[in-house]
Protein backbone atom coordinates (compact mmCIF):
# COMPACT_ATOMS: atom_id res chain seq x y z
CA UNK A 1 7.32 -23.77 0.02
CA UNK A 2 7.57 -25.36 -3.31
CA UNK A 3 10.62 -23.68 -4.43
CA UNK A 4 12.94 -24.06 -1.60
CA UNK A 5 13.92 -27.12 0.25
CA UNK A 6 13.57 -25.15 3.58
CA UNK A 7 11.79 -22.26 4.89
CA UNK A 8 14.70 -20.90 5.94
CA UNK A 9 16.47 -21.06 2.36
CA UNK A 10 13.42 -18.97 1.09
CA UNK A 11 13.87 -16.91 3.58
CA UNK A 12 17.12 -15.86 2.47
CA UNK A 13 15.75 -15.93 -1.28
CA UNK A 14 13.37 -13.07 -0.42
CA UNK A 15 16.84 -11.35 0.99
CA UNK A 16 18.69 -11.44 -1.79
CA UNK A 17 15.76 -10.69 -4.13
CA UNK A 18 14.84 -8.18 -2.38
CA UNK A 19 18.50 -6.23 -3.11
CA UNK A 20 18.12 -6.89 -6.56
CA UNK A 21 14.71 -5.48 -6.48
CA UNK A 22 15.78 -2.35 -4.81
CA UNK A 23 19.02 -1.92 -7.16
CA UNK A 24 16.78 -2.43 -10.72
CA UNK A 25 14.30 0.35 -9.03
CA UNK A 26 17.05 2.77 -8.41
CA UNK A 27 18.31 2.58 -11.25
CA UNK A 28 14.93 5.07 -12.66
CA UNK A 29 14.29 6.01 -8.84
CA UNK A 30 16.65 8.21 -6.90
CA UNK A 31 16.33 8.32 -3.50
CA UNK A 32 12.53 7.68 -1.81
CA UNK A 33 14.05 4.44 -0.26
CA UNK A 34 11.47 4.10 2.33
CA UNK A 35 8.51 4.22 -0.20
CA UNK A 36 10.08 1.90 -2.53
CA UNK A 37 10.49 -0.38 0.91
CA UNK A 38 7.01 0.33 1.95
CA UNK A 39 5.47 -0.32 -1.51
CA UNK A 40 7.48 -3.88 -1.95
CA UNK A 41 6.47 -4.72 1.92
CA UNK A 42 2.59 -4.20 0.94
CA UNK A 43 2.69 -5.87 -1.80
CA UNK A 44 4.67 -9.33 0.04
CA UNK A 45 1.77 -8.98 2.53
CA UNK A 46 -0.80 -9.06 -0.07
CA UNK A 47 -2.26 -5.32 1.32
CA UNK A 48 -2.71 -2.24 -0.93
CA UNK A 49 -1.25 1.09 -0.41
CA UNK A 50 -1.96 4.72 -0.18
CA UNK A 51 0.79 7.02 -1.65
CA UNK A 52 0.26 10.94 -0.85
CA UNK A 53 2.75 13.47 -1.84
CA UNK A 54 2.51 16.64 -3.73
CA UNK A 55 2.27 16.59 -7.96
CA UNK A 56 5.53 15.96 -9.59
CA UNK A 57 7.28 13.36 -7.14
CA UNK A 58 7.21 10.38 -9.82
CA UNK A 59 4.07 8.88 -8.01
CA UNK A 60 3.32 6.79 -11.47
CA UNK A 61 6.78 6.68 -12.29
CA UNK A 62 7.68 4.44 -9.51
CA UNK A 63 4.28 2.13 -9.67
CA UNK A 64 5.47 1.31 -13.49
CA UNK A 65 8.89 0.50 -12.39
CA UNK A 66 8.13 -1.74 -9.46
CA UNK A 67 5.67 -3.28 -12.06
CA UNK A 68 8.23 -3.40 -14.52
CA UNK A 69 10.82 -5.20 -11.91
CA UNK A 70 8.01 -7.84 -11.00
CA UNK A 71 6.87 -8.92 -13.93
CA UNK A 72 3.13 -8.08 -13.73
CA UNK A 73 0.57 -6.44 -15.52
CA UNK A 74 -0.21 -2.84 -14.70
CA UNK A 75 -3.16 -0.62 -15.77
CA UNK A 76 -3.60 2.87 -14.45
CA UNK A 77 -6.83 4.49 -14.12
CA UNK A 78 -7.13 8.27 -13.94
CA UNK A 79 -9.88 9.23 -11.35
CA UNK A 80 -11.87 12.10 -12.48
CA UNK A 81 -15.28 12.99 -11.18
CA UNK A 82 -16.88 11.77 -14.03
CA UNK A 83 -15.62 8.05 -13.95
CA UNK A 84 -18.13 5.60 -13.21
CA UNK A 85 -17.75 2.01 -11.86
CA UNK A 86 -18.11 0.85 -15.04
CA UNK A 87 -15.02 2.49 -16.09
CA UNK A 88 -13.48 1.01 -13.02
CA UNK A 89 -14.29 -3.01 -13.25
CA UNK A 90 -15.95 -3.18 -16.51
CA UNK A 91 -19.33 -3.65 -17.84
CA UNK A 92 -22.09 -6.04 -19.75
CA UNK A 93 -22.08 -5.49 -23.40
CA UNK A 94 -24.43 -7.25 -26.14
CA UNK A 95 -22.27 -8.48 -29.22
CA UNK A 96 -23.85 -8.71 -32.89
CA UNK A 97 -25.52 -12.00 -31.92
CA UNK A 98 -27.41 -10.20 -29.59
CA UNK A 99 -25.71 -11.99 -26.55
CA UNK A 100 -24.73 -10.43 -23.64
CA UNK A 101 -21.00 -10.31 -22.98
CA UNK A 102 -19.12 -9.26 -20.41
CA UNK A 103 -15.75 -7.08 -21.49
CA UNK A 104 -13.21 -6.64 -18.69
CA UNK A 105 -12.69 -3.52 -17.28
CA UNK A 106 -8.72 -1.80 -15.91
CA UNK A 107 -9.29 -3.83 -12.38
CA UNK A 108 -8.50 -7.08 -14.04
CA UNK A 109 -4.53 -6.66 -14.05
CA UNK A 110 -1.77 -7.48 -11.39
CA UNK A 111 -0.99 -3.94 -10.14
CA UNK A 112 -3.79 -1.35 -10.49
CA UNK A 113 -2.80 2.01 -10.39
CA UNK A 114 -5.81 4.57 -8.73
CA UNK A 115 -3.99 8.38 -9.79
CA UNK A 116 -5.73 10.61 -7.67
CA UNK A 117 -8.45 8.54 -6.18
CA UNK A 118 -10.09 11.67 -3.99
CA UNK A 119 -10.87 13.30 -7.19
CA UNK A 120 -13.64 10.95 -8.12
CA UNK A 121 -17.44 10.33 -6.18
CA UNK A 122 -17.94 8.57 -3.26
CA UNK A 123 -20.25 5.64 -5.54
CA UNK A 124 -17.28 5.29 -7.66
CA UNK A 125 -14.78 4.98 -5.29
CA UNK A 126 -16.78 1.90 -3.36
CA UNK A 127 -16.41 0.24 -7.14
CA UNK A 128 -12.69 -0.51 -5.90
CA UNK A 129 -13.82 -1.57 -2.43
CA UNK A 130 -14.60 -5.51 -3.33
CA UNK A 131 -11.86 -6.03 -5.49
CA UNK A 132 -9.21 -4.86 -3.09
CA UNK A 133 -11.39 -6.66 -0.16
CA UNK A 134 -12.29 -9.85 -2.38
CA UNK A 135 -10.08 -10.11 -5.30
CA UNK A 136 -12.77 -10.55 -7.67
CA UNK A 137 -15.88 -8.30 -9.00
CA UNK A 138 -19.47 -9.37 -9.45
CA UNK A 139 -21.28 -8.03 -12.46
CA UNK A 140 -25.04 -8.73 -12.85
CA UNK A 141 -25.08 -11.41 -10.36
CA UNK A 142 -21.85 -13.25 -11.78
CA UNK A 143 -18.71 -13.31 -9.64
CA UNK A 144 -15.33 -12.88 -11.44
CA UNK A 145 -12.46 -13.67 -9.84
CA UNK A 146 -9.25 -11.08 -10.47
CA UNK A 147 -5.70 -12.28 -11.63
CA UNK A 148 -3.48 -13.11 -8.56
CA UNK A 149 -1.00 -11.46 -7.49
CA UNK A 150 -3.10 -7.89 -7.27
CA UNK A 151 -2.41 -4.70 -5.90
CA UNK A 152 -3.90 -1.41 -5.46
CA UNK A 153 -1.97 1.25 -5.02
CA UNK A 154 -3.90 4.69 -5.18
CA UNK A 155 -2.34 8.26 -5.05
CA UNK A 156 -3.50 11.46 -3.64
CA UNK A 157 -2.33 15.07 -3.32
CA UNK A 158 -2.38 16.02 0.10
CA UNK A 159 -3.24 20.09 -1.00
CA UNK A 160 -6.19 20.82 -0.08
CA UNK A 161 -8.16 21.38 -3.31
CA UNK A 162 -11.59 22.04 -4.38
CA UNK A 163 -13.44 19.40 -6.50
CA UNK A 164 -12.12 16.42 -4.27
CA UNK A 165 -14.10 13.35 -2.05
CA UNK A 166 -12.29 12.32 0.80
CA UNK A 167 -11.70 8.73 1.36
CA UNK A 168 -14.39 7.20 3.67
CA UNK A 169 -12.79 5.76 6.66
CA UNK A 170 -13.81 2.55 5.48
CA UNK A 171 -12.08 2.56 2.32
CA UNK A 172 -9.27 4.17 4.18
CA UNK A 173 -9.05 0.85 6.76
CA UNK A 174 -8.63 -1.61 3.20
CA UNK A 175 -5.03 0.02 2.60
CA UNK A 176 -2.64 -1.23 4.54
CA UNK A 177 -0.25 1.54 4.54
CA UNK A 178 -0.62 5.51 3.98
CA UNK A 179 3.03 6.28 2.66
CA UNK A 180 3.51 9.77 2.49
CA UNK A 181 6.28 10.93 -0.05
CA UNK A 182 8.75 14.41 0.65
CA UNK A 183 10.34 16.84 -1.67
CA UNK A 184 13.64 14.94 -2.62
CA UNK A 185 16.81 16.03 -0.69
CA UNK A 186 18.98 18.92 -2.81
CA UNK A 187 21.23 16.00 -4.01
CA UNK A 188 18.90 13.73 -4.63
CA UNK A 189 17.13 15.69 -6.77
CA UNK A 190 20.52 17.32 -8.96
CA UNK A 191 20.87 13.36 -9.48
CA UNK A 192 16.84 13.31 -10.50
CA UNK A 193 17.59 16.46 -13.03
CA UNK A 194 20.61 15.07 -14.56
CA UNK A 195 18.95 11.60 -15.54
CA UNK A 196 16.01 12.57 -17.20
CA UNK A 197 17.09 15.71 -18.99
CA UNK A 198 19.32 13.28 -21.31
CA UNK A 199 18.36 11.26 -23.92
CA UNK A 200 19.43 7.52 -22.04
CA UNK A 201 16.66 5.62 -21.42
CA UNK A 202 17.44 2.90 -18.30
CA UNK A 203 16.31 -0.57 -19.09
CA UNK A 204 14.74 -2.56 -16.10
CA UNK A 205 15.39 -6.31 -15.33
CA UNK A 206 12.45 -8.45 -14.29
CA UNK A 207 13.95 -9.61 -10.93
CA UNK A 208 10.35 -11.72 -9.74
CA UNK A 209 7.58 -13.75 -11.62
CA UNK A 210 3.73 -14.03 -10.22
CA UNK A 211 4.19 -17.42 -9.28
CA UNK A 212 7.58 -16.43 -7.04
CA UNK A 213 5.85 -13.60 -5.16
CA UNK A 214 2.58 -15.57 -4.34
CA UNK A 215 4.97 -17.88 -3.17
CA UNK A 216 6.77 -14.82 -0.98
CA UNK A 217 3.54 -13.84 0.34
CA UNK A 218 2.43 -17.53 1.63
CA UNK A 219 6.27 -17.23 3.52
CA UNK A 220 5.96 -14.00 4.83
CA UNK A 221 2.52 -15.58 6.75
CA UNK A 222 4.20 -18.77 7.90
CA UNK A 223 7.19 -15.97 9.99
CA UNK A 224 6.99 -16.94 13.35
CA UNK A 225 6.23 -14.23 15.78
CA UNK A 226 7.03 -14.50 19.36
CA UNK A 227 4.10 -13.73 22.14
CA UNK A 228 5.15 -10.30 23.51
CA UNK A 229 5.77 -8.83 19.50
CA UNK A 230 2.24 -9.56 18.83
CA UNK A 231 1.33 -8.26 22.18
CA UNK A 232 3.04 -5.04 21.76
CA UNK A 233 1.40 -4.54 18.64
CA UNK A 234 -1.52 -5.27 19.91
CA UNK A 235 -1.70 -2.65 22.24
CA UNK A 236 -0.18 -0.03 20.53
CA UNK A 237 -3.36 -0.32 18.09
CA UNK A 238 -5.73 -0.37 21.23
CA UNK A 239 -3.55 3.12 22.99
CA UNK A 240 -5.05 4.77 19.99
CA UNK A 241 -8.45 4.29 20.98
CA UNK A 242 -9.84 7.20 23.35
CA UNK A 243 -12.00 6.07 25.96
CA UNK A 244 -11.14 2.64 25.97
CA UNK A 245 -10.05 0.64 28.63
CA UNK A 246 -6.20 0.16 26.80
CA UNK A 247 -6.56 4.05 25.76
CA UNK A 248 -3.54 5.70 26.34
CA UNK A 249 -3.65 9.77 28.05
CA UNK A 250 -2.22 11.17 24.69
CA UNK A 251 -5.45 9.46 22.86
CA UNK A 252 -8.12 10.93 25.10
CA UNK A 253 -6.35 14.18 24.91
CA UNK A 254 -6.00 14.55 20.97
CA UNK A 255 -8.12 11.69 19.28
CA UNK A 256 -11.27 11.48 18.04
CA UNK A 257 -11.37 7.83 17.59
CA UNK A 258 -8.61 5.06 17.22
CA UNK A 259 -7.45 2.05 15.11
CA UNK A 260 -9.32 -1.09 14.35
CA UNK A 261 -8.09 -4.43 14.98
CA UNK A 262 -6.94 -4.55 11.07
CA UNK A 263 -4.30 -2.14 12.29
CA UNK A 264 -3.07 -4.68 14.61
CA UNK A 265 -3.35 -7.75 11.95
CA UNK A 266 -1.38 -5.44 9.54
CA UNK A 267 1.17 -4.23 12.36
CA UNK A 268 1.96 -7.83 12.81
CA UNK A 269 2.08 -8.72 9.03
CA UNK A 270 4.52 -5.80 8.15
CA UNK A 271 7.13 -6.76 10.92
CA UNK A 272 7.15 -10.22 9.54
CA UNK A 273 7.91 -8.75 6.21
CA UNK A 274 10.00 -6.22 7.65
CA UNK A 275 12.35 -9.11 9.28
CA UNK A 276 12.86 -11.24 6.20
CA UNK A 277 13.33 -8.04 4.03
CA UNK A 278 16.48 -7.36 6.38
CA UNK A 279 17.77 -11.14 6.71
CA UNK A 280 15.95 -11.82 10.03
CA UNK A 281 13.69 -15.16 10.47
CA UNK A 282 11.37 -13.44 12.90
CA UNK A 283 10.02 -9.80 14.03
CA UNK A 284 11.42 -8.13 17.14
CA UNK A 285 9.10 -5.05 18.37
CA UNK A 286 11.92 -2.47 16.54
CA UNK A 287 10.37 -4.29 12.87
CA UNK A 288 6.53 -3.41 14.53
CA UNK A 289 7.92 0.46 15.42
CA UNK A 290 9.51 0.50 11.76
CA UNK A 291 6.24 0.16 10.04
CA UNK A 292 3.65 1.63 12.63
CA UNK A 293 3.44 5.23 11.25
CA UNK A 294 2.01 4.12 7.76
CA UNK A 295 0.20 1.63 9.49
CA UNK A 296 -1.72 4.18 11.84
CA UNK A 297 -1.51 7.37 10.53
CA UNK A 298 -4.48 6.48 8.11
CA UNK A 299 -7.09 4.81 10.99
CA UNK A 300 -6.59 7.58 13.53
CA UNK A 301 -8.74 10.62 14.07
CA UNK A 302 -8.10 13.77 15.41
CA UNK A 303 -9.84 16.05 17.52
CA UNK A 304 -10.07 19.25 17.17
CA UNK A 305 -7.85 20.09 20.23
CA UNK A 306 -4.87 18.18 18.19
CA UNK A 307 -5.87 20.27 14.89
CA UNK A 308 -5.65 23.62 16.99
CA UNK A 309 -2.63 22.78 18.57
CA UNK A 310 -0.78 21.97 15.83
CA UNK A 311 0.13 18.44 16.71
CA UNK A 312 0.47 16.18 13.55
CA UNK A 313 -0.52 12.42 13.54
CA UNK A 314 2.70 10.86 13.24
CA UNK A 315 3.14 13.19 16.00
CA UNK A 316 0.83 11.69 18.16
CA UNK A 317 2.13 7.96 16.97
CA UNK A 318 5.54 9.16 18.11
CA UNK A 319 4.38 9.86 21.29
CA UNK A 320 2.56 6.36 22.21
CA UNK A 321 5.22 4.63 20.56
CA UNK A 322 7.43 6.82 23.35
């Protein structure tokens, strides 16, 4: 680490940054403490994330504030079925010399925000697949590279609604976590009304530069992990798989197929982050277990045995974490 004399002293850096973080966010977010955890995790692992939750539940809101607390450049783009990739990483142009210029399009910032990413075609959706897999676009044969750090984190309402594309599993596999976000709690959301029915408008700190959370993410990597963490996480990705030779009886019963290794990589990843975000210097299994239903519940299938009986993916996780 550049920063810090010692791993270990950046270690406790990320700690203590990680408070202030947290305390600068709640100050325009009440409650949703997981999600804010889960979004900052994702974006110390260098993944991208998935947020689902109904309309109203301050989805955006909370992307600009994170942004807001980090420093970084956010863009949001409004998926409607009549975007095109253009609109997505930009396009060729010819200027009044008659040159051909290329103008940058939304994907070129820190944080991109995807608002309802289901509501927009399949063709135009795979527009966002290289930049979140490759960090850069290519554009007639030229490669651009995108700023660094950058994030994707797309939204979608869970109701079942006419006019939508779902996600290709795929596309679904490049996020590393599928956060779902609840109705606030009765208290949680008298604090909600009270705050934004007055006229006070909360100012947010930056807490973190670029530079200081590329540095995080290169730390969170370097965590050592001891042999039977990565084992365990290892084969709680391969239980999932139904007819495999690790499958577990709860996967052959109810699944229609199971996690790739990614799952495992990002399993691993998130209970190193998961540690240093809670002052530890290296994942035990709980830090895998804290982070496995948003890891899974995105890569697994269900059958429709699961679907008739009711039984619910996190469900099913519960169970072969069990």
């Amino acid at each position: 680490m550049n920063s810090y004399a010692t791993e270990v002293e950046a270690a406790n850096a990320l700690n203590e940054t990680y408070k202030k973080l947290r305390q600068e966010i709640s100050k325009v977010i009440i409650g949703q403490d997981e999600v804010v955890q889960l979004v900052l995790t994702s974006i110390f692992c260098q993944g991208h994330a998935l947020l689902i939750g109904v309309p109203g539940l301050a989805k955006t809101l909370l992307v600009q504030t994170i942004a807001k607390a980090l420093d970084l450049d956010f863009k949001r783009i409004q998926f409607t079925p009549d975007l095109m990739p253009s609109d997505i990483v930009g396009a060729e142009t010819m200027d009044k010399e008659r040159n051909f210029k290329f103008v940058k399009g939304p994907v070129f910032a820190n944080i991109l925000l995807a608002d309802e990413i289901n509501r927009t075609p399949p063709k135009t959706q795979a527009a966002l697949l290289e930049s979140m897999q490759e960090y850069a676009v290519t554009i007639a044969g030229l490669r651009y590279e995108l700023p660094r750090p950058f994030f994707v984190l797309a939204t979608q309402n869970p109701i079942e609604q006419e006019g939508t594309y779902p996600l290709p599993e795929a596309q679904l596999d490049r996020f590393m976590f599928n956060i779902l976000l609840t109705y606030p709690s009765l208290q949680d959301e008298v604090e909600v009304v009270k705050s934004t029915t007055t006229d006070e408008s909360k100012e947010i700190k930056k807490i973190l530069r670029a530079e200081e959370i590329i540095e995080f993410q290169h730390l969170v990597r370097k965590v050592p992990v001891v042999d039977n963490v990565v084992e365990y996480a290892v084969n709680l990705a391969a239980k999932t798989r139904p007819g495999g030779a690790n499958a577990s009886s709860i996967a052959n019963e109810y699944l229609e197929w199971g996690a790739g290794p990614r799952a495992s990589q990002y399993l691993v990843l998130g209970a190193k982050c998961n540690a240093l975000l809670n002052g530890k210097y290296s994942p035990d299994i709980e830090d895998v277990r804290a982070i496995a239903k948003p890891v899974l519940r995105h890569r697994i299938v269900r059958n429709f045995k699961a679907e008739a009986e009711g039984k619910s993916v996190d469900d099913i996780i519960e169970k072969l974490m069990s």
